[in-house]
N, C-alpha and C. Protein backbone atom coordinates (compact mmCIF):
# COMPACT_ATOMS: atom_id res chain seq x y z
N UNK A 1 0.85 -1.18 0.00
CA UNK A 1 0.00 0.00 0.00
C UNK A 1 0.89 1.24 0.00
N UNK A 2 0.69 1.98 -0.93
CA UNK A 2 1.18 3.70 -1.05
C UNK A 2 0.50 4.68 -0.14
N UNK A 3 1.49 5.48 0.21
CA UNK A 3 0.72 6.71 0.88
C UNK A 3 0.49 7.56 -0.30
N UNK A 4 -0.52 8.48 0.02
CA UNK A 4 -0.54 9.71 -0.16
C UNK A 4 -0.58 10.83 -0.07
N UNK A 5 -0.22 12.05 -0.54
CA UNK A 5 -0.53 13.20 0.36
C UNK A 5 -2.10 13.40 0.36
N UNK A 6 -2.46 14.54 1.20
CA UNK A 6 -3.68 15.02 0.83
C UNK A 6 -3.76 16.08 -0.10
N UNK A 7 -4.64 15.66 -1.12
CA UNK A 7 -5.18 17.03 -2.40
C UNK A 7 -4.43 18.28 -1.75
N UNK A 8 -4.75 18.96 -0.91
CA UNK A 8 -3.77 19.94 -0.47
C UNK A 8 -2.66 20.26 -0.23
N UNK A 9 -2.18 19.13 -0.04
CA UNK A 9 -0.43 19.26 0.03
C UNK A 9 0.10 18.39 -1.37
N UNK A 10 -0.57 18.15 -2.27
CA UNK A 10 -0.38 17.54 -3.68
C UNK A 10 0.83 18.89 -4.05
N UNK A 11 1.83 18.50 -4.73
CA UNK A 11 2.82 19.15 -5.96
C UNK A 11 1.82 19.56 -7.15
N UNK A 12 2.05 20.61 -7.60
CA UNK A 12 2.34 20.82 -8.90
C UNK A 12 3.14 20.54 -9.45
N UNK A 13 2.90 19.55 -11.14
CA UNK A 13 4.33 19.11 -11.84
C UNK A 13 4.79 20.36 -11.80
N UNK A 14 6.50 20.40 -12.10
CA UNK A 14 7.10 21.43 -12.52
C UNK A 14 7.61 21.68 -13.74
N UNK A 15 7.57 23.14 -14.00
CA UNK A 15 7.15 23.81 -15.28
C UNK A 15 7.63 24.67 -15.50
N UNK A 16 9.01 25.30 -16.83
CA UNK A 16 9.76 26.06 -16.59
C UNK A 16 8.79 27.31 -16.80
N UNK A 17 8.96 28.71 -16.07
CA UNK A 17 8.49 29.83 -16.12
C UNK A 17 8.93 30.56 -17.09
N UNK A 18 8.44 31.54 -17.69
CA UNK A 18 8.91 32.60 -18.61
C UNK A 18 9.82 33.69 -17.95
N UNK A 19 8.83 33.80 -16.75
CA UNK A 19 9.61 34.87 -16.50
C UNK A 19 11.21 34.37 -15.36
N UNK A 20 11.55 33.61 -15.80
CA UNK A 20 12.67 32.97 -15.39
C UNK A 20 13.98 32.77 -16.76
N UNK A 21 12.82 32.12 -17.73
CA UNK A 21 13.61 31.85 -18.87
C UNK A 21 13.63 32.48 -20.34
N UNK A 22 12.66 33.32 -20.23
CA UNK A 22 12.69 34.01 -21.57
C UNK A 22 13.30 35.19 -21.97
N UNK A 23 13.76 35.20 -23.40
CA UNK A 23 14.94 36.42 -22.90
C UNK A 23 13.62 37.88 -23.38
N UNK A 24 12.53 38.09 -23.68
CA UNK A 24 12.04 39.35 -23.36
C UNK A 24 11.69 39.59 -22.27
N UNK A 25 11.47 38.43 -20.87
CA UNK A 25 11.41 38.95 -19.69
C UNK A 25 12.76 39.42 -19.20
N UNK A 26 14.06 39.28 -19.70
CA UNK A 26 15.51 39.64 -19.10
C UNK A 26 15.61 40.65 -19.92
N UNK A 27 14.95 41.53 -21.05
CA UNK A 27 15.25 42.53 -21.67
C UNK A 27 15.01 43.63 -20.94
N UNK A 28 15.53 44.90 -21.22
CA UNK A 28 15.02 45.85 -20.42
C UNK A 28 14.05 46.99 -20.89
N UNK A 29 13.03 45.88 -22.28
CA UNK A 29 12.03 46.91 -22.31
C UNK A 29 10.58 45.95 -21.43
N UNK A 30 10.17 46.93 -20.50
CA UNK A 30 8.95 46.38 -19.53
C UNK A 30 7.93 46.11 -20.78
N UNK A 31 7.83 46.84 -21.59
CA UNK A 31 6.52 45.70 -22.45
C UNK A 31 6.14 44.44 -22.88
N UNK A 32 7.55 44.14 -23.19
CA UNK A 32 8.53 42.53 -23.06
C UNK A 32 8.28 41.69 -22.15
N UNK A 33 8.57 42.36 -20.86
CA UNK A 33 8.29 41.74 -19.68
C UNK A 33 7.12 40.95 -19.24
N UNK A 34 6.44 42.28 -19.47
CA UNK A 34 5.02 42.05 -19.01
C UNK A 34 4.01 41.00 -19.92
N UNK A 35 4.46 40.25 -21.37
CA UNK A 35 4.25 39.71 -21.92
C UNK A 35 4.35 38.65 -21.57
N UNK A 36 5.86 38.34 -20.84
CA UNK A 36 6.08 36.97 -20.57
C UNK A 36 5.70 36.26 -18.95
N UNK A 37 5.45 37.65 -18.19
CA UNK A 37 4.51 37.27 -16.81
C UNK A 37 3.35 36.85 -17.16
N UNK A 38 2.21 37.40 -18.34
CA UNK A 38 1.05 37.04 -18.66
C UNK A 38 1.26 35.70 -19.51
N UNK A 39 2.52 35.20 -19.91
CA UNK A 39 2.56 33.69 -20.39
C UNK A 39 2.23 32.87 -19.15
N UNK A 40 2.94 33.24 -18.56
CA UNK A 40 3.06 32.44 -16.95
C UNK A 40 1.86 32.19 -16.69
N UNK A 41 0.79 33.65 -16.10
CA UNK A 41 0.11 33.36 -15.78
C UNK A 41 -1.58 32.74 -16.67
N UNK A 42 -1.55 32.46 -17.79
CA UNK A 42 -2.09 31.94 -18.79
C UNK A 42 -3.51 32.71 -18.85
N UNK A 43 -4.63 32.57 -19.18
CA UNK A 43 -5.98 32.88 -19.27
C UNK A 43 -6.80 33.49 -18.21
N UNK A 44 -6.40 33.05 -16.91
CA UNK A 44 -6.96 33.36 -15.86
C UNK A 44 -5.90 33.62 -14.49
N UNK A 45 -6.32 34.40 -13.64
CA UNK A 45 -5.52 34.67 -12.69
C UNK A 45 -6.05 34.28 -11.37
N UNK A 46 -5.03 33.53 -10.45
CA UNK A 46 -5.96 32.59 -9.58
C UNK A 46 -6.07 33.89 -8.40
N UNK A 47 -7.88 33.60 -8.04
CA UNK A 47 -7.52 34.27 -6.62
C UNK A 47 -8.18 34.12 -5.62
N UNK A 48 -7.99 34.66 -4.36
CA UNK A 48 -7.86 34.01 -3.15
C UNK A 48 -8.37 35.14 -2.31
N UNK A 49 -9.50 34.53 -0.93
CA UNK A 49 -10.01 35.74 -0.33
C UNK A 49 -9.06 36.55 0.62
N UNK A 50 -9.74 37.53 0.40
CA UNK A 50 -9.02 38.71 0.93
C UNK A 50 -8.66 38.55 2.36
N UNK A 51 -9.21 38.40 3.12
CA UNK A 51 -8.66 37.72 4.70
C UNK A 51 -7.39 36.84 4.22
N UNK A 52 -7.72 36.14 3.11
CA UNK A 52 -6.49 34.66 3.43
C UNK A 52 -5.18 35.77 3.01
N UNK A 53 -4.97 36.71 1.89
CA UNK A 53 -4.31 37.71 1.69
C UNK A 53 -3.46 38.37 2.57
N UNK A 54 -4.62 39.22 3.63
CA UNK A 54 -4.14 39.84 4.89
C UNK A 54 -3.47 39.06 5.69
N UNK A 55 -3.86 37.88 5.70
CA UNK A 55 -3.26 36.82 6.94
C UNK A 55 -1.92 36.17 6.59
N UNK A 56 -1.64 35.92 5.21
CA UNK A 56 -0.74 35.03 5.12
C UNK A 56 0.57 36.10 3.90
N UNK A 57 0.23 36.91 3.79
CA UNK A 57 0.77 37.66 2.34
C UNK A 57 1.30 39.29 2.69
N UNK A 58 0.15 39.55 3.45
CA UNK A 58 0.52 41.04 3.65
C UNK A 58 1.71 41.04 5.34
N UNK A 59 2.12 41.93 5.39
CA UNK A 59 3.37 42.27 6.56
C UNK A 59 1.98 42.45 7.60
N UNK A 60 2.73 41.98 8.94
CA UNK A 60 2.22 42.09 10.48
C UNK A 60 1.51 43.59 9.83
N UNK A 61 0.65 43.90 10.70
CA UNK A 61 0.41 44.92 11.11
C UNK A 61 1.31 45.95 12.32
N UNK A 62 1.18 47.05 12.12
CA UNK A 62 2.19 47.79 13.20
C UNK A 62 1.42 47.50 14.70
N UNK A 63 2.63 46.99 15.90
CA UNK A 63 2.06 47.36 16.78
C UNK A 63 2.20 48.68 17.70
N UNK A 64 1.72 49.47 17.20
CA UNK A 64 1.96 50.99 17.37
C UNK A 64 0.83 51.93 16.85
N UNK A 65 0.41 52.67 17.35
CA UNK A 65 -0.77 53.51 17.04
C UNK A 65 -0.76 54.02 15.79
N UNK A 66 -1.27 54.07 14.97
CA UNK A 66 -1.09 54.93 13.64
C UNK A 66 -1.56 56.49 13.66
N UNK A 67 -2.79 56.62 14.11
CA UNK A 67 -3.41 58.03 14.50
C UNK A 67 -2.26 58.95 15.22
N UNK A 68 -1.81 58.11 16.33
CA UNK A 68 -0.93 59.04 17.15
C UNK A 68 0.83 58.80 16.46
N UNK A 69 0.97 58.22 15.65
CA UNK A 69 2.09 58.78 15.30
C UNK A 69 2.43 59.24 13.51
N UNK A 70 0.96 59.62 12.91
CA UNK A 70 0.54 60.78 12.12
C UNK A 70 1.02 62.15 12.94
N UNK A 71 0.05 61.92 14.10
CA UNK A 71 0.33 63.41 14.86
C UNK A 71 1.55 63.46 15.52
N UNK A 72 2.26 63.02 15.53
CA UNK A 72 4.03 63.22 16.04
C UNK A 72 4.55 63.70 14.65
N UNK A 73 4.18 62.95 13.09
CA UNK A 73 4.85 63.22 12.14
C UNK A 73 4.24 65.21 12.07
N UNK A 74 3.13 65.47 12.58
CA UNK A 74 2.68 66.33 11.91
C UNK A 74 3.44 67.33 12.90
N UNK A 75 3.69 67.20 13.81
CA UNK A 75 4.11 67.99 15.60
C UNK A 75 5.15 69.11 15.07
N UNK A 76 5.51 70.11 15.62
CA UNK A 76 6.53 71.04 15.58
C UNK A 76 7.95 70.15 15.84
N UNK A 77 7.82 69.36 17.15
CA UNK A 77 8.69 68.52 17.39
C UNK A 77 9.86 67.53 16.02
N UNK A 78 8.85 67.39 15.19
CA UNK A 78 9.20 66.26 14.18
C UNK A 78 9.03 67.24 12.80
N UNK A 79 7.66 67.55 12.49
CA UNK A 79 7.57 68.56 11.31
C UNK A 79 7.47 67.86 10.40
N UNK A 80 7.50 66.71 9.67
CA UNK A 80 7.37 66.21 8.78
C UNK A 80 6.51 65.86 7.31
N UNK A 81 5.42 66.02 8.15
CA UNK A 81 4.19 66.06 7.73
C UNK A 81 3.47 67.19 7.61
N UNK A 82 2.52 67.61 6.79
CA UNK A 82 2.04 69.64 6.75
C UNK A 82 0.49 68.81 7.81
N UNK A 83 0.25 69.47 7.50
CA UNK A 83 -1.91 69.95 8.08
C UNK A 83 -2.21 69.00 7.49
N UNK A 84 -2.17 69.52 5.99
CA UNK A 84 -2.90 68.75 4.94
C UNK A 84 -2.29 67.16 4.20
N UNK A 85 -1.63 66.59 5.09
CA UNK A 85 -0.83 65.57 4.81
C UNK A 85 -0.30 65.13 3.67
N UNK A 86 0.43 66.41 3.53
CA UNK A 86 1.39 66.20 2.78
C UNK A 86 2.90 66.22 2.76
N UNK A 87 3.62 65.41 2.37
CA UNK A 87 5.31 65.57 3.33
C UNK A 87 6.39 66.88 3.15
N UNK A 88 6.39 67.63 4.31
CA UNK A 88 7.61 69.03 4.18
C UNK A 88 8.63 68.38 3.44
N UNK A 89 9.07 69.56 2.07
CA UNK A 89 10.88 68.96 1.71
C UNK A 89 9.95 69.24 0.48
N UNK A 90 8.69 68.91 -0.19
CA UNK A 90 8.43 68.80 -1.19
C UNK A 90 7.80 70.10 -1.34
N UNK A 91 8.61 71.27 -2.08
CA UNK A 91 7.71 72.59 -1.86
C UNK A 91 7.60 72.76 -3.29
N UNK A 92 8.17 71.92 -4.22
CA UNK A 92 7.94 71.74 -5.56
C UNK A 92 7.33 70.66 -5.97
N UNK A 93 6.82 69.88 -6.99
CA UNK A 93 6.83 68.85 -7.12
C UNK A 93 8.10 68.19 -7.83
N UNK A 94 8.07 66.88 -8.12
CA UNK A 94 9.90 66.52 -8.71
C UNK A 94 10.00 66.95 -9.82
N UNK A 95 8.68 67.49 -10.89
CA UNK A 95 9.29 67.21 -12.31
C UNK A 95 9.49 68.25 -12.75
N UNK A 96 9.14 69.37 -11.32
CA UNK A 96 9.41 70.72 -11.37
C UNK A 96 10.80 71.15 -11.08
N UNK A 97 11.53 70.24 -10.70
CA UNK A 97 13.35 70.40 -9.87
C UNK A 97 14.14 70.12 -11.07
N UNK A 98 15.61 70.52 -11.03
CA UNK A 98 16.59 70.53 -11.96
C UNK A 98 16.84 69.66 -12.10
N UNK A 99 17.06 68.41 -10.98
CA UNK A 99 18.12 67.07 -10.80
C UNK A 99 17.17 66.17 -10.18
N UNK A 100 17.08 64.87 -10.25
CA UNK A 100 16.22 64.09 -9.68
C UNK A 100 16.95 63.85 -8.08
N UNK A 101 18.62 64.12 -7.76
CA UNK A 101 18.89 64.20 -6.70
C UNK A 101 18.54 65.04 -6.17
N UNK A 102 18.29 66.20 -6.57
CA UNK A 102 17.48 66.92 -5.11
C UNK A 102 15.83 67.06 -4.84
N UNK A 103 15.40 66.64 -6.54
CA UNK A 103 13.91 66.54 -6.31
C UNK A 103 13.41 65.71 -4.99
N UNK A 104 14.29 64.28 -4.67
CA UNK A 104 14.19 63.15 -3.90
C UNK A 104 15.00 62.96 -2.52
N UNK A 105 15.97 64.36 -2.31
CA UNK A 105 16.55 64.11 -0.97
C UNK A 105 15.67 64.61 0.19
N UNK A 106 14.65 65.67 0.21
CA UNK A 106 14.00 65.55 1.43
C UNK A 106 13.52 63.99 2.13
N UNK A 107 13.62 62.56 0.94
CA UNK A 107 13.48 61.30 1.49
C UNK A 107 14.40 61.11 2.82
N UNK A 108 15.29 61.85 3.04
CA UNK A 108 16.46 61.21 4.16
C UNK A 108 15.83 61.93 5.31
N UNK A 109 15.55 62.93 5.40
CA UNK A 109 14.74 63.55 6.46
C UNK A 109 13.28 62.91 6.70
N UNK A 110 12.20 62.53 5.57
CA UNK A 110 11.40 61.98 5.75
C UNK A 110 11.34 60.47 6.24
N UNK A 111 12.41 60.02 6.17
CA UNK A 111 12.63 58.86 6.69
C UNK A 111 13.14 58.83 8.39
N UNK A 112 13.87 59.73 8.69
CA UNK A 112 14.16 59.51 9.99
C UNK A 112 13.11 60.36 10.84
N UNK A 113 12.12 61.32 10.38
CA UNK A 113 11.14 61.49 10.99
C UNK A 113 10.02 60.71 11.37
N UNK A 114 9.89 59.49 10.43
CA UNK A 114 8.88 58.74 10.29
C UNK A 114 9.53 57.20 11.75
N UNK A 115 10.68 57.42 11.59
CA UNK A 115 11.15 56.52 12.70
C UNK A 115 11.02 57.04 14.09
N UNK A 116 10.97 58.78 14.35
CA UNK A 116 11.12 59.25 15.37
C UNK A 116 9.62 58.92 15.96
N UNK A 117 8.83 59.66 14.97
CA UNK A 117 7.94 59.68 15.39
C UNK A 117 6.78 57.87 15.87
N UNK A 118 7.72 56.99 15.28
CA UNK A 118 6.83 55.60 15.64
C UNK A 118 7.39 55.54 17.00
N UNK A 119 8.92 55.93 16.99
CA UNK A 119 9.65 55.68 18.63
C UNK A 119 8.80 56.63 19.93
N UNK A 120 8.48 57.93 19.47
CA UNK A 120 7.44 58.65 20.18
C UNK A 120 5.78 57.98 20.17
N UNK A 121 5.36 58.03 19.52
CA UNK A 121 4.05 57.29 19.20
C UNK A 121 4.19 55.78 20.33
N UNK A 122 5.04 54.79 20.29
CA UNK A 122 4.89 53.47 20.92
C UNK A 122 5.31 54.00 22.63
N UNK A 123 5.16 54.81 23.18
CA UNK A 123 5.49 55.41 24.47
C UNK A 123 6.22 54.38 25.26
N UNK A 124 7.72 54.50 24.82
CA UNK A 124 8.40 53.34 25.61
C UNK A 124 8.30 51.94 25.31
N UNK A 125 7.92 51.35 24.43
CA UNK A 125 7.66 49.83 23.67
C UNK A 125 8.63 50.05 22.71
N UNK A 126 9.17 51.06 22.07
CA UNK A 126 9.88 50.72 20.91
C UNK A 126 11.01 52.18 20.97
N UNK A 127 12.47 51.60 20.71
CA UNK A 127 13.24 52.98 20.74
C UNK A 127 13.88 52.99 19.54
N UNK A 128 14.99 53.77 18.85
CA UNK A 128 15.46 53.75 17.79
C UNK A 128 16.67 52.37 17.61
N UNK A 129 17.08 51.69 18.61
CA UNK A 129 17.86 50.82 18.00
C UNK A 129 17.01 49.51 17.91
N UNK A 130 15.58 49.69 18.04
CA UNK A 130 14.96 48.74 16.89
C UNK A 130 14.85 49.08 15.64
N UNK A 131 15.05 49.88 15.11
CA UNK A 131 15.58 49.90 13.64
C UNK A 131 15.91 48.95 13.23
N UNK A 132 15.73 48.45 12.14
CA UNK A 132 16.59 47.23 11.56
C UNK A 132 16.88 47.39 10.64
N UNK A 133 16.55 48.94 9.54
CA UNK A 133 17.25 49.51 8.39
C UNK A 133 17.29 50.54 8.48
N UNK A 134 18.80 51.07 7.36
CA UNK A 134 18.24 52.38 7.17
C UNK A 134 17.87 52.94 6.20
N UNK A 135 17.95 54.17 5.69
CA UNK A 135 17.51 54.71 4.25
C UNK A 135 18.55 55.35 3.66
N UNK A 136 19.36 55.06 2.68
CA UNK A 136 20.58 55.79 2.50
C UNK A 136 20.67 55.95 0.83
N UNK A 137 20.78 57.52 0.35
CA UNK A 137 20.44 57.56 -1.13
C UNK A 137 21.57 58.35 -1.62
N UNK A 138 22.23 57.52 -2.52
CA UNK A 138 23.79 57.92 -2.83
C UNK A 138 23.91 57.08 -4.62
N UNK A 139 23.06 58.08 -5.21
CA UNK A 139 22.42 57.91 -6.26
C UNK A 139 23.50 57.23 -7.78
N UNK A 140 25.28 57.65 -6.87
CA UNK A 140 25.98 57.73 -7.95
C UNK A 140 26.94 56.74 -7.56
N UNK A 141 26.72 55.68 -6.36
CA UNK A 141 27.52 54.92 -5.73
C UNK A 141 26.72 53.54 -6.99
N UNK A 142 28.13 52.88 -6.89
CA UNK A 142 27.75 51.81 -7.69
C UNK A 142 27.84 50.15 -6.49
N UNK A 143 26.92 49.36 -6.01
CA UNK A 143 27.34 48.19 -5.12
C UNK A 143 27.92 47.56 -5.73
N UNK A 144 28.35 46.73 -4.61
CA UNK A 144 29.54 45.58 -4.74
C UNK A 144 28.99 44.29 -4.66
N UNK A 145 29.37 43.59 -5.40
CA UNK A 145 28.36 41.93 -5.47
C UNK A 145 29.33 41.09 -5.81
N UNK A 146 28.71 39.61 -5.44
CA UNK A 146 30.02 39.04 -5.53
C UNK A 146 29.33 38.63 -6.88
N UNK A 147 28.54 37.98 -7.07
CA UNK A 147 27.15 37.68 -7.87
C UNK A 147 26.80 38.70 -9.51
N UNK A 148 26.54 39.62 -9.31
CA UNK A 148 25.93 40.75 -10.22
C UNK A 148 27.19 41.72 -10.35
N UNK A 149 27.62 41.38 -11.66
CA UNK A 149 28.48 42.43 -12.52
C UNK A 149 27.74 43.16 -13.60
N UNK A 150 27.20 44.37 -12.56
CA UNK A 150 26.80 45.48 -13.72
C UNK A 150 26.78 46.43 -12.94
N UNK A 151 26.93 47.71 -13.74
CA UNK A 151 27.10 49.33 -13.31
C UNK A 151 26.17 49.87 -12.38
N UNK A 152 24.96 48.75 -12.15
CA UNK A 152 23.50 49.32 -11.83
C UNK A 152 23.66 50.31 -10.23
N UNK A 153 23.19 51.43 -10.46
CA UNK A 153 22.94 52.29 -9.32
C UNK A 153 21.75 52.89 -8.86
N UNK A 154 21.38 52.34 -7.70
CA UNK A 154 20.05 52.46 -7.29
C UNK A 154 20.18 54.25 -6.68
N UNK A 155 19.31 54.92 -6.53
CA UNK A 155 18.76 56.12 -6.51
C UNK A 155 18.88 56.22 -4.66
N UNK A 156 18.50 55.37 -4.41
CA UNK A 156 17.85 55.12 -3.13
C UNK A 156 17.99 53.56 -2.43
N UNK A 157 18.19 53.27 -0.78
CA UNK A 157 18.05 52.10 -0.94
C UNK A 157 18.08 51.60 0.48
N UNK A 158 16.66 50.44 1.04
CA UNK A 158 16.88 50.47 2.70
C UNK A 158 17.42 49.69 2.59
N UNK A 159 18.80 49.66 3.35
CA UNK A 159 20.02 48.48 4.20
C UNK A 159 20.15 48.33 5.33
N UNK A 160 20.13 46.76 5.64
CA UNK A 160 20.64 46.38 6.92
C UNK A 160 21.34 47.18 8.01
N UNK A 161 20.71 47.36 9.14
CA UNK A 161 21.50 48.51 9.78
C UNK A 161 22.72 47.97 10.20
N UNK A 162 22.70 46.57 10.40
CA UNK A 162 24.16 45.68 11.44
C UNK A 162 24.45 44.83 10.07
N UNK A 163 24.98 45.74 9.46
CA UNK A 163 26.02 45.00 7.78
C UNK A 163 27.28 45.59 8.83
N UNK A 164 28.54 45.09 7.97
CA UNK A 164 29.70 44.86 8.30
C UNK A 164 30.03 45.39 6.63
N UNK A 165 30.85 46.50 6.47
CA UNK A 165 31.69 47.06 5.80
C UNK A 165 31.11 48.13 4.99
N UNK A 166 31.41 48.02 3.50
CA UNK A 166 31.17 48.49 2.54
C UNK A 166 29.59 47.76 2.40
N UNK A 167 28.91 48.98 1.71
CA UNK A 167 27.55 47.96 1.16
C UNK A 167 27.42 47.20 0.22
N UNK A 168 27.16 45.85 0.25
CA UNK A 168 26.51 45.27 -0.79
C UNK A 168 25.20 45.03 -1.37
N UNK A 169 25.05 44.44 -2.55
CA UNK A 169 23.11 44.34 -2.73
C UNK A 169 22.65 43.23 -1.97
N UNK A 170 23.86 42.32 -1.40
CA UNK A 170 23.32 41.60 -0.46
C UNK A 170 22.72 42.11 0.74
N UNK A 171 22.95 43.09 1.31
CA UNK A 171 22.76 43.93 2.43
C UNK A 171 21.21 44.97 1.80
N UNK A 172 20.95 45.06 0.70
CA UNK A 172 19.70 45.74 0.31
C UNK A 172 18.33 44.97 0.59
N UNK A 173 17.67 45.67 1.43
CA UNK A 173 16.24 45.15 1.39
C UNK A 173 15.29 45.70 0.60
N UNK A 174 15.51 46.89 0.29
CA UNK A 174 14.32 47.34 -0.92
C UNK A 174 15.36 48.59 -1.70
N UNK A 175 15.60 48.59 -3.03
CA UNK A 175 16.20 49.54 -3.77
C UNK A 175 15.50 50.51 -4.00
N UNK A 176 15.51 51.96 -4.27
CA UNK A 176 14.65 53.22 -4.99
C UNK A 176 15.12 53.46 -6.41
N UNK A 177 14.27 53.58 -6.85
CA UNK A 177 14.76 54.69 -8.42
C UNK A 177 13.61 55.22 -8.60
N UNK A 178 13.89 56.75 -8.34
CA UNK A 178 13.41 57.70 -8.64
C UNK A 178 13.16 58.37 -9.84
N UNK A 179 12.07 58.79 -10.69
CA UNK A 179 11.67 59.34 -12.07
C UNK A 179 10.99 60.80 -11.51
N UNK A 180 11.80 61.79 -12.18
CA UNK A 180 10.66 63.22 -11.93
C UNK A 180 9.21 63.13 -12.86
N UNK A 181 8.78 62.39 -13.73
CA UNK A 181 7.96 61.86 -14.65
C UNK A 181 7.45 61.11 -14.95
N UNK A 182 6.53 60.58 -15.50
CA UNK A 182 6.14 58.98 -15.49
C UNK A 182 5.66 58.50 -17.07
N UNK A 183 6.74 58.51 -17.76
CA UNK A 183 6.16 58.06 -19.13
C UNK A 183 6.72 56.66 -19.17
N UNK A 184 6.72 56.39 -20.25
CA UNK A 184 7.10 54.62 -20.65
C UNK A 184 8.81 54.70 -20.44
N UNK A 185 9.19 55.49 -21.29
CA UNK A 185 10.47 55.49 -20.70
C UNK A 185 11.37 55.50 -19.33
N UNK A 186 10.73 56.26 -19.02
CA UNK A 186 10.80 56.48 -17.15
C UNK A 186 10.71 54.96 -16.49
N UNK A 187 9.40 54.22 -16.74
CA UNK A 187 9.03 52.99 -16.18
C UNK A 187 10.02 52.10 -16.58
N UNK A 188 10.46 52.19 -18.05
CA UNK A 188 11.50 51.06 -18.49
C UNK A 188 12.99 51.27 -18.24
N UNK A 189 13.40 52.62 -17.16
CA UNK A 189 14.69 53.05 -16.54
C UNK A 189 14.90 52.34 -15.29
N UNK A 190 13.61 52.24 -14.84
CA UNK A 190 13.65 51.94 -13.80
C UNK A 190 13.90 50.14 -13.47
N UNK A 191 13.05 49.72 -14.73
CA UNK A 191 13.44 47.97 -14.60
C UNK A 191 15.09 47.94 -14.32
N UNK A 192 15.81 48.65 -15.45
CA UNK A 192 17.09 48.44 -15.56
C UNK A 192 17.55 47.85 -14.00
N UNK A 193 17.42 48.67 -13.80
CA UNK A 193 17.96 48.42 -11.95
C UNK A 193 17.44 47.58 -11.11
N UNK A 194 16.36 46.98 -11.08
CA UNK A 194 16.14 45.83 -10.63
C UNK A 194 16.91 44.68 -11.16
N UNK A 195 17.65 43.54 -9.81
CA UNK A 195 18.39 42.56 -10.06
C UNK A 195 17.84 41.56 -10.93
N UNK A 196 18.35 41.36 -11.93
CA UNK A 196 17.96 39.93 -12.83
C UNK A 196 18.99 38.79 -12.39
């Protein structure tokens, strides 16, 4: 007698992906791309209720007030935030600025306000060396990989706060690239820089 699993824990045969193996998903025009994700995903797109989503897919929820540390971002104390919630630093919009580096550096201030204010907001539950990244945008620095030989330079990028040396993209948890604009071109600058 054979075991079996149950229907639920059954395999799917395996099946090479497009967007693994095709070279218009490794090109760097996104129209390409997006062609060979919709191979993948064929005729229909599977989906799943929204609770099972929240529960198993989306990040914890904060345990920290949100209301009250809006109003720390908004405080004289912190400043970050206007009345009308919208973030100080931006007194232009970007596509109105000369350089996309300065359209996008009030991010370094908006970022460590947004930490102050969760450390104020959690009244003693949470201080700044729970941090576990930071935000550091050095638009013209190129990383070091042992892995990925290419020029690629992210705009922006949160890293490990307890890395050891020089940064690598191993040490990146989420990259930025910033566009003052949003046309097709813009969108397909931005693939570039995502790791293939």
């Amino acid at each position: 007698m054979t075991s079996q699993l149950p229907p639920t824990q059954q395999t799917a045969p395996v099946r090479v992906k497009s967007v693994h193996s095709d070279f218009y998903y490794q090109s760097d025009i996104l129209g390409d791309a997006r062609i060979a994700v919709l191979h993948d995903l064929g005729s229909s797109i599977p989906e799943i209720p929204f609770k099972t989503f929240l529960k198993h897919l989306t990040p914890p929820q904060p345990d920290f007030d949100m209301t009250t540390t809006i109003n720390w971002l908004k405080s004289k104390k912190i400043g970050a935030l206007t009345s009308s919630n919208k973030w100080k630093g931006f007194s232009k919009a970007p596509k109105d600025q000369r350089s996309e580096d300065a359209a996008f550096k009030p991010l370094l201030n908006i970022f460590s306000g947004v930490v102050k204010a969760i450390v104020l907001a959690s009244r003693g539950k949470r201080t700044e060396s729970d941090q576990s990244v930071d935000y550091i945008q050095h638009p013209n620095q190129v990383l070091a990989s042992a892995e990925r030989h290419n020029a690629s330079r992210p705009d922006g990028y949160l890293v490990l706060k307890d890395r050891k040396g020089d940064i690598q993209w191993a040490d990146i948890v989420l990259s930025c690239e910033f566009k003052q604009n949003d046309r097709d071109a813009d969108r397909d600058y931005v693939r570039v820089h995502q790791g293939r």
